[in-house]
Protein backbone atom coordinates (compact mmCIF):
# COMPACT_ATOMS: atom_id res chain seq x y z
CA UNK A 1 16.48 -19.10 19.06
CA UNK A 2 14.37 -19.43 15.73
CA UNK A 3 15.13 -22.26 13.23
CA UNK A 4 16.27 -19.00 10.99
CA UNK A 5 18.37 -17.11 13.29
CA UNK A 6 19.97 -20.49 14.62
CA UNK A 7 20.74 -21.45 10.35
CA UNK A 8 21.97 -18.15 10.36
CA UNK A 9 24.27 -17.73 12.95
CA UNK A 10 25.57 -21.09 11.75
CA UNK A 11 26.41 -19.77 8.19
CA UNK A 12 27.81 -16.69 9.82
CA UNK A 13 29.98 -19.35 11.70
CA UNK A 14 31.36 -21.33 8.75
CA UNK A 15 32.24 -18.33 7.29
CA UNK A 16 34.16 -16.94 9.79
CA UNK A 17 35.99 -19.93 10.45
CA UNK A 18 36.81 -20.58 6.71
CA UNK A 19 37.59 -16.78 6.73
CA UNK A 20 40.10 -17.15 9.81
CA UNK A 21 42.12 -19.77 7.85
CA UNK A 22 42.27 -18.06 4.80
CA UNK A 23 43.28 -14.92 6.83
CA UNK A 24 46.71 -17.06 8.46
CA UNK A 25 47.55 -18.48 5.66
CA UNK A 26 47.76 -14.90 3.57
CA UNK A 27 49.72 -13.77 6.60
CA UNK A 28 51.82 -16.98 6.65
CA UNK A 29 52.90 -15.96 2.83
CA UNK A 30 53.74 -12.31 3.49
CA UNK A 31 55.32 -13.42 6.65
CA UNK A 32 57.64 -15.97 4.50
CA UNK A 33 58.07 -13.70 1.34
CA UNK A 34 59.37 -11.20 3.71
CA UNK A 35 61.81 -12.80 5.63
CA UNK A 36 62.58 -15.12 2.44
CA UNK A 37 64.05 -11.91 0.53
CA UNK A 38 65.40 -10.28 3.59
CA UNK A 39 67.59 -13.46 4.34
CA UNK A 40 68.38 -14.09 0.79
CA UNK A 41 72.61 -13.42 0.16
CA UNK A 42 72.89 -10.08 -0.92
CA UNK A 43 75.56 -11.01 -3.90
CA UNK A 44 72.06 -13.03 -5.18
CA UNK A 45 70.24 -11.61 -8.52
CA UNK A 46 66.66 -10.20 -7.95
CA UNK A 47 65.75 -13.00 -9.68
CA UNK A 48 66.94 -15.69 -7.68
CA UNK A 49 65.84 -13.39 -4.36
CA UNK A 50 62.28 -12.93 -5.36
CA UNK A 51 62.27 -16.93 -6.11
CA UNK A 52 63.88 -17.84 -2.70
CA UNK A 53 61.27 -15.10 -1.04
CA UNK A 54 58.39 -17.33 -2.95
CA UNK A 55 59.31 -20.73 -1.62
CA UNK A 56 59.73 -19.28 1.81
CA UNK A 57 56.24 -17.94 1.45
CA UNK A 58 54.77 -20.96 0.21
CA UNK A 59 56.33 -23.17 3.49
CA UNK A 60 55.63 -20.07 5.51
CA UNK A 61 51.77 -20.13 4.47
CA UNK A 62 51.70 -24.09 5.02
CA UNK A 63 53.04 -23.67 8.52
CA UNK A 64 51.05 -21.24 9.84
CA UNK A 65 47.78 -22.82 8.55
CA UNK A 66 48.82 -25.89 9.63
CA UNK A 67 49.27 -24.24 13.67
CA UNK A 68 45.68 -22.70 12.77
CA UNK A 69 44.30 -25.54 12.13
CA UNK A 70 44.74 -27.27 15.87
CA UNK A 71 42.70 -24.44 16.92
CA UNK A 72 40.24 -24.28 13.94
CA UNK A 73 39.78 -28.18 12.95
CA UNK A 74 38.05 -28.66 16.23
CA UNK A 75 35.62 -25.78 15.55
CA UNK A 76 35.06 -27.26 12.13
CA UNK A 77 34.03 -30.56 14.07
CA UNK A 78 31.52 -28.48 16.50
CA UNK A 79 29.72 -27.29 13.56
CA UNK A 80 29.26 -30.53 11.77
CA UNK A 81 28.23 -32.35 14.41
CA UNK A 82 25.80 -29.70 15.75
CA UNK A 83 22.03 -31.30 16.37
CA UNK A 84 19.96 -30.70 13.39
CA UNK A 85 17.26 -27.77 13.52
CA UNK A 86 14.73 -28.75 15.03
CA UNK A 87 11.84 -30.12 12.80
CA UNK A 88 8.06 -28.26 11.98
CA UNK A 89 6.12 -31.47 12.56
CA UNK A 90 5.56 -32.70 16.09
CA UNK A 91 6.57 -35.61 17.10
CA UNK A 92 4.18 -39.04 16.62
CA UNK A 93 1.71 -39.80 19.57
CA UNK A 94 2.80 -42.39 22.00
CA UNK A 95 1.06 -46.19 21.55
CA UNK A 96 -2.45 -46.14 22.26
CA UNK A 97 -3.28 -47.93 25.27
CA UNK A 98 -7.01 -48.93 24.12
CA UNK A 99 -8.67 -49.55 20.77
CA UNK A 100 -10.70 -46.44 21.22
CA UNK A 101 -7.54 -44.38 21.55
CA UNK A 102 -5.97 -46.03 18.45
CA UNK A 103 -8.98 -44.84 16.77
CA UNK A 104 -8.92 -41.50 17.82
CA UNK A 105 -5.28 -41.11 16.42
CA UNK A 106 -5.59 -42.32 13.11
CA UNK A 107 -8.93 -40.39 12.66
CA UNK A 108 -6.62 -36.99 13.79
CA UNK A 109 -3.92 -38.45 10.96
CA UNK A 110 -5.99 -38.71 8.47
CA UNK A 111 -7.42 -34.98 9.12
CA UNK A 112 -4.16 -33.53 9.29
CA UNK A 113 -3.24 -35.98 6.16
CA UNK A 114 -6.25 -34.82 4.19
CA UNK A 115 -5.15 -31.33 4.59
CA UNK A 116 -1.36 -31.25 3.82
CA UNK A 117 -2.67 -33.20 0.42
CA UNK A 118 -5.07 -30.75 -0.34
CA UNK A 119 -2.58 -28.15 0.38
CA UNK A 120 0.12 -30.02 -1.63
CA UNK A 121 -2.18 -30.45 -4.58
CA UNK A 122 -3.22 -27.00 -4.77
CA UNK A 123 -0.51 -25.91 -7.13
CA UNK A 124 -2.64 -27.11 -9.67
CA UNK A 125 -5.17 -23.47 -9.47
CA UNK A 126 -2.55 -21.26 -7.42
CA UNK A 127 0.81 -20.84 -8.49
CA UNK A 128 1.35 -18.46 -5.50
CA UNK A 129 3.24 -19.83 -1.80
CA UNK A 130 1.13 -18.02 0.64
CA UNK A 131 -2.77 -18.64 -0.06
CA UNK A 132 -4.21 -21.87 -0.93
CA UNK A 133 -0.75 -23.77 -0.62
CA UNK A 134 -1.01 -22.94 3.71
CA UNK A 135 -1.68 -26.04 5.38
CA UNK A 136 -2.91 -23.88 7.95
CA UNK A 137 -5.83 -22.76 6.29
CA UNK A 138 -7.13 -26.06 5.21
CA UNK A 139 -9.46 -28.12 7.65
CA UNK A 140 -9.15 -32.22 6.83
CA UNK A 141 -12.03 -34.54 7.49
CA UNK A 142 -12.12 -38.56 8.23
CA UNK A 143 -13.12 -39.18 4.52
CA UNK A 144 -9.73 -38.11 3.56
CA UNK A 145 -11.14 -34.06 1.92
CA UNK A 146 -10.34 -31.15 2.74
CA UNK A 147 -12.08 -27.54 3.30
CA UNK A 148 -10.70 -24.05 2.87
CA UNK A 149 -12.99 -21.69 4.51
CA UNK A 150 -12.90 -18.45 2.04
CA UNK A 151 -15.80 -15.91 3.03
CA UNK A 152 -19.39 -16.84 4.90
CA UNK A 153 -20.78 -19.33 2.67
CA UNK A 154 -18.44 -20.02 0.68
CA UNK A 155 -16.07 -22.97 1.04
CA UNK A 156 -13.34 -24.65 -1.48
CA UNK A 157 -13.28 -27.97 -1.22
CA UNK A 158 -10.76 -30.93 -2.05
CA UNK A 159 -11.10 -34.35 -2.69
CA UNK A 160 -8.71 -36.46 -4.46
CA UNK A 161 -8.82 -39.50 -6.09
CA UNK A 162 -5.91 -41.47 -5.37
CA UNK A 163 -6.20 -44.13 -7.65
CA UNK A 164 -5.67 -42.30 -10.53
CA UNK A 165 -3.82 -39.44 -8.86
CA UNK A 166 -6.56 -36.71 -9.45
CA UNK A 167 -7.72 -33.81 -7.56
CA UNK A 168 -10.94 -32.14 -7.90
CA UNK A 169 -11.75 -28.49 -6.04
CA UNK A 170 -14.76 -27.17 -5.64
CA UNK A 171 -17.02 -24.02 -4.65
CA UNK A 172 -19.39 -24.39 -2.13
CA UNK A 173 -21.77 -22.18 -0.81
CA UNK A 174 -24.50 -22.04 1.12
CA UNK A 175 -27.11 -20.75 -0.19
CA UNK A 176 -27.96 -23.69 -2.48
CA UNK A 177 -26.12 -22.56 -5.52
CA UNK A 178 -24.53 -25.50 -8.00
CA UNK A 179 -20.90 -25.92 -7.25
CA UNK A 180 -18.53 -24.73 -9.41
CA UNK A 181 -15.53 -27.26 -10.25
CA UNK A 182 -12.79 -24.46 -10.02
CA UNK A 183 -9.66 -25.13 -12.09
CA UNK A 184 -7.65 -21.39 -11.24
CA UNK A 185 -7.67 -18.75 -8.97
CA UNK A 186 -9.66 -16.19 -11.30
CA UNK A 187 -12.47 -18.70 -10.98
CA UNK A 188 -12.52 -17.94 -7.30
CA UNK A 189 -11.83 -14.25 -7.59
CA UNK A 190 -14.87 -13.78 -10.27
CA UNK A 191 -17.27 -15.42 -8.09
CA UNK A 192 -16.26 -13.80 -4.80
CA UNK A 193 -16.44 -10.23 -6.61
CA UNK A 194 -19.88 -11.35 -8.06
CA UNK A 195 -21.51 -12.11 -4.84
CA UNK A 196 -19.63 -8.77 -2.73
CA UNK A 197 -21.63 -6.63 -5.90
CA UNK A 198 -24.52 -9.14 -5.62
CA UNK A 199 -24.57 -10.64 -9.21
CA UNK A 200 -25.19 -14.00 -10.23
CA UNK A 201 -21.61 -16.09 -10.26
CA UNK A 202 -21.20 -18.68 -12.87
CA UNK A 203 -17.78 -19.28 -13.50
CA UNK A 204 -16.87 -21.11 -16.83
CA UNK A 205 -15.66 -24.54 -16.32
CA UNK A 206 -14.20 -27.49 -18.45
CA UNK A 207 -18.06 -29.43 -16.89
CA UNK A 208 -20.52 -26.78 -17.49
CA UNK A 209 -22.56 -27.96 -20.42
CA UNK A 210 -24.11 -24.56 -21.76
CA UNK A 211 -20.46 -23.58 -22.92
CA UNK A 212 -21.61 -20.53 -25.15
CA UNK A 213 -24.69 -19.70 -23.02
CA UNK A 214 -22.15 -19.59 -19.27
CA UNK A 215 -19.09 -17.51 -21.40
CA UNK A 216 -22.09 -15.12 -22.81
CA UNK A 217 -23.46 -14.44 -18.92
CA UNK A 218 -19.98 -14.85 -17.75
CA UNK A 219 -18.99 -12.10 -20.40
CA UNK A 220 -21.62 -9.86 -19.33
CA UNK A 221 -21.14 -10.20 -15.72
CA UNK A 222 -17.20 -9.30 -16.31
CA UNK A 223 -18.83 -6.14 -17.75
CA UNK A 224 -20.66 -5.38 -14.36
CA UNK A 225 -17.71 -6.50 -12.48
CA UNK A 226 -15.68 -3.30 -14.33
CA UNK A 227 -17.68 -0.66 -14.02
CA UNK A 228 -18.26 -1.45 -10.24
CA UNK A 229 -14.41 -1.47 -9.91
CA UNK A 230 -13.91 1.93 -12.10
């Protein structure tokens, strides 16, 4: 069973339990209110019948949800103490036996660490949950960065700066071009499209230093890019 069919089947559980003792204890009160007013003296007002019927219900509705609860308390326990779901992450390596070994672990930790950060920090240029935020996708190295492997020679790369809690991504390609420091996902998207239609791709960044001379070729190229798409 999947972690989300077992959660499931475990709310579906609660409920019906919590359903079950709502269930006798509504019976428990007709049950009372019935036999309250039936027993009631018949020389008694309405009134005072209909007020005898609702204390009747009331102990009625406590009694029977009190019997219920022998049968349902111990289901209630079951569920609580049910092993937790079992987690994503498998489980630490055992001790390495040799120096060598030791090595070999923490150099596969620091991969998979190098990855999950880039993956973590990659809010910062994709608000979206299911591209550049999949762990899966990224590849970790011993130096602590990270690659995420977009098209054939072209590679976004991570490295962060932990000190001062910064992260810097980057196009690569390789074909010699300058990388790009990328700050959003239209960054990306404009130079992908510009090298599928085989235009030159210089994204406008916060570091390139010909501001007006990049947003004038950038401006241009966006032109291309439309009437290709149209």
């Amino acid at each position: 069973m999947t972690a989300t069919l077992r959660q499931t089947a475990n709310a579906v559980a609660n409920s019906m339990i919590d359903g079950a003792s709502m269930a006798t204890a509504l019976i428990g009160g007709a049950a009372g209110a019935y036999l309250g007013y039936q027993l009631a003296p018949a020389d008694w007002s309405d009134e005072a019948r209909i007020t005898f019927a609702g204390a009747v219900a009331v102990v009625g509705a406590v009694a029977i949800d009190g019997l219920a609860e022998l049968v349902l308390a111990p289901m209630r326990r079951l569920m609580r103490t049910r092993s937790p779901l079992p987690s994503t992450r498998r489980s630490a390596p055992a001790p390495a036996a040799t120096l060598d070994e030791a090595l070999a672990q923490v150099v596969t930790a620091t991969e998979e660490d190098a990855a999950r950060r880039a993956a973590s920090a990659a809010f910062r240029i994709d608000d979206g949950d299911n591209f550049l935020r999949s762990e899966d996708r990224w590849r970790g190295y011993e130096d602590g960065e990270a690659s995420f492997y977009l098209a054939p020679g072209v590679v976004l790369h991570h490295r962060a700066e932990r000190g001062e809690y910064k992260h810097h991504f980057t196009l690569l390609t390789g074909d010699g071009e300058t990388p790009v420091a990328i700050t959003g996902m239209e960054q990306i998207r404009h130079h992908l499209a510009a090298r599928a239609a085989g235009l030159p791709a210089v994204p406008v960044t916060a570091d390139t230093e010909d501001g007006d001379e990049d947003k004038a070729l950038l401006s241009e190229i966006n032109d291309q890019l439309k009437a290709l798409e149209a």
